[in-house]
Protein backbone atom coordinates (compact mmCIF):
# COMPACT_ATOMS: atom_id res chain seq x y z
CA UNK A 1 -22.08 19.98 2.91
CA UNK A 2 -22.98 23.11 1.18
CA UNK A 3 -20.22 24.46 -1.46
CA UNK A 4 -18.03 26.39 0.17
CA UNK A 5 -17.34 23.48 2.70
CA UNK A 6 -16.14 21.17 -0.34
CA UNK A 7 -13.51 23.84 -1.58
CA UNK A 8 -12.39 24.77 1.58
CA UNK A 9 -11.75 20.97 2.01
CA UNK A 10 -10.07 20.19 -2.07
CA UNK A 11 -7.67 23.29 -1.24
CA UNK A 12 -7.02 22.16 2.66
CA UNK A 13 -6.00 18.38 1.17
CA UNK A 14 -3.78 20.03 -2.19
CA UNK A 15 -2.14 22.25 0.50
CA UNK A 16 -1.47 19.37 2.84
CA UNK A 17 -0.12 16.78 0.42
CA UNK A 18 2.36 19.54 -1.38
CA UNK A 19 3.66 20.69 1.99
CA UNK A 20 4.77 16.68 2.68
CA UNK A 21 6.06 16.77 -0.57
CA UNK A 22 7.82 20.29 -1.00
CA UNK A 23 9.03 20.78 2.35
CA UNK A 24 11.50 18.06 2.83
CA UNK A 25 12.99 19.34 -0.78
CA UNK A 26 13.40 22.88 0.95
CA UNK A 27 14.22 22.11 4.51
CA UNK A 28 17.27 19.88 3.44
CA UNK A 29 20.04 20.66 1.16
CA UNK A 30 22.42 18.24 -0.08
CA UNK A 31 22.80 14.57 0.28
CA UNK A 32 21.68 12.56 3.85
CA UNK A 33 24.57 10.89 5.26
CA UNK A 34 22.81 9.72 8.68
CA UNK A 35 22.45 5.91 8.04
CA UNK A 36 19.45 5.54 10.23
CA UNK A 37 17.56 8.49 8.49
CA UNK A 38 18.52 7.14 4.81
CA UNK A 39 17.32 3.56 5.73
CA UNK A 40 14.37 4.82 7.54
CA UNK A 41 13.66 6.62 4.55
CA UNK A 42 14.34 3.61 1.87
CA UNK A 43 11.77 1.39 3.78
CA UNK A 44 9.30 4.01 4.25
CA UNK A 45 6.96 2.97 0.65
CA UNK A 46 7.54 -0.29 1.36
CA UNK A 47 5.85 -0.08 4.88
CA UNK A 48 3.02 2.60 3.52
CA UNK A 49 2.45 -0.02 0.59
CA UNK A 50 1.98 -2.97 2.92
CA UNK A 51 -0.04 -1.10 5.38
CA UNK A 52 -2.04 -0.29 2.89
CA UNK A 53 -2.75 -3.53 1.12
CA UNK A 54 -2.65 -6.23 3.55
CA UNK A 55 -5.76 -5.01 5.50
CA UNK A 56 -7.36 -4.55 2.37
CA UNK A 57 -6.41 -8.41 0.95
CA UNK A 58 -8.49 -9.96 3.96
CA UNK A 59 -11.60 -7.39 4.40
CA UNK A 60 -12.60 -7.58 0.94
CA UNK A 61 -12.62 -10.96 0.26
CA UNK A 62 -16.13 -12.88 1.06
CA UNK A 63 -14.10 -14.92 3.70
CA UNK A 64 -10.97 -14.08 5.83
CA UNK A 65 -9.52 -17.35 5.34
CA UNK A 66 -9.69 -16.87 1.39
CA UNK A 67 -7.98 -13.63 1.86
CA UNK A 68 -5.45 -15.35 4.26
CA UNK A 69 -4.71 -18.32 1.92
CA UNK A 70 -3.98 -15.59 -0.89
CA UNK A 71 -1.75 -13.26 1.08
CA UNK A 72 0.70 -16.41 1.92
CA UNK A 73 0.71 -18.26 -1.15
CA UNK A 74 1.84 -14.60 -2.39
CA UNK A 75 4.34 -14.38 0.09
CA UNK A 76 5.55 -17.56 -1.02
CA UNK A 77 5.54 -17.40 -4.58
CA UNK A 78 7.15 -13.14 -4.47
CA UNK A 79 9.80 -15.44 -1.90
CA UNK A 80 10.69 -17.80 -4.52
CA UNK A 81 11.38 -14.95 -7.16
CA UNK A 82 8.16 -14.19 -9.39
CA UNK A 83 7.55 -11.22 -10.21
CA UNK A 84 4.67 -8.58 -9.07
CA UNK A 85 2.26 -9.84 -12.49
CA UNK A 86 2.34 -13.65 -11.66
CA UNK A 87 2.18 -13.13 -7.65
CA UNK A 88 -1.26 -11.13 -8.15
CA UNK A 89 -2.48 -13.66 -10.93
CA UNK A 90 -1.85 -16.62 -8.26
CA UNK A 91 -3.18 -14.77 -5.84
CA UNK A 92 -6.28 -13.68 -7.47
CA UNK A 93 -7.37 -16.78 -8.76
CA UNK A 94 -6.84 -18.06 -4.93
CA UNK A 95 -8.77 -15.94 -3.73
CA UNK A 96 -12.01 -16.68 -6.66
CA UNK A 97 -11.63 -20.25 -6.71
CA UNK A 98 -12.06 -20.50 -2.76
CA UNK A 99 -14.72 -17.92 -2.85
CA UNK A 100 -16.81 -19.75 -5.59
CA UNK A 101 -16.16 -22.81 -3.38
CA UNK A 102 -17.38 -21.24 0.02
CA UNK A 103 -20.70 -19.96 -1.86
């Protein structure tokens, strides 16, 4: 890519992520009373965070099954009540100890 090509890109992705982020500010004025829309919007990071991370937790482990074992003892331990620092300790100490093991 020569350039030109790269700042034509930078600008095309800084104009595309303000316009998600600025439009929705102009386009609507005032509070959202449909209760689909507002908890379709509530659960939208929530969804975008797991989509994002769950893939992630299995593919970049040196085994699936490492990456499996982590993501449910996470589960489990975030279902019991512990917050976000322990859950990603537990989980990444899963995931090294059976990685060490498998090599």
């Amino acid at each position: 890519m020569d350039k030109h090509s790269i700042i034509i890109c930078i600008l095309l992705a800084i104009i595309t992520t303000n316009l998600i982020r600025v439009l929705p500010m102009l386009l609507i004025k005032g509070q959202i009373n449909n209760r689909f829309l507002r908890s379709f919007l509530y659960y939208v990071p929530y969804v975008t965070l797991a989509v994002m991370t769950f893939p992630s937790m299995i593919q970049t482990t040196m085994s699936p099954i490492s990456g499996i074992v982590a993501l449910v003892t996470g589960i489990i331990a975030a279902w019991r009540g512990m917050g976000l620092f322990p859950v990603a300790a537990i989980c990444c100490t899963i995931v090294y100890l059976m990685d060490s093991l498998i090599m």
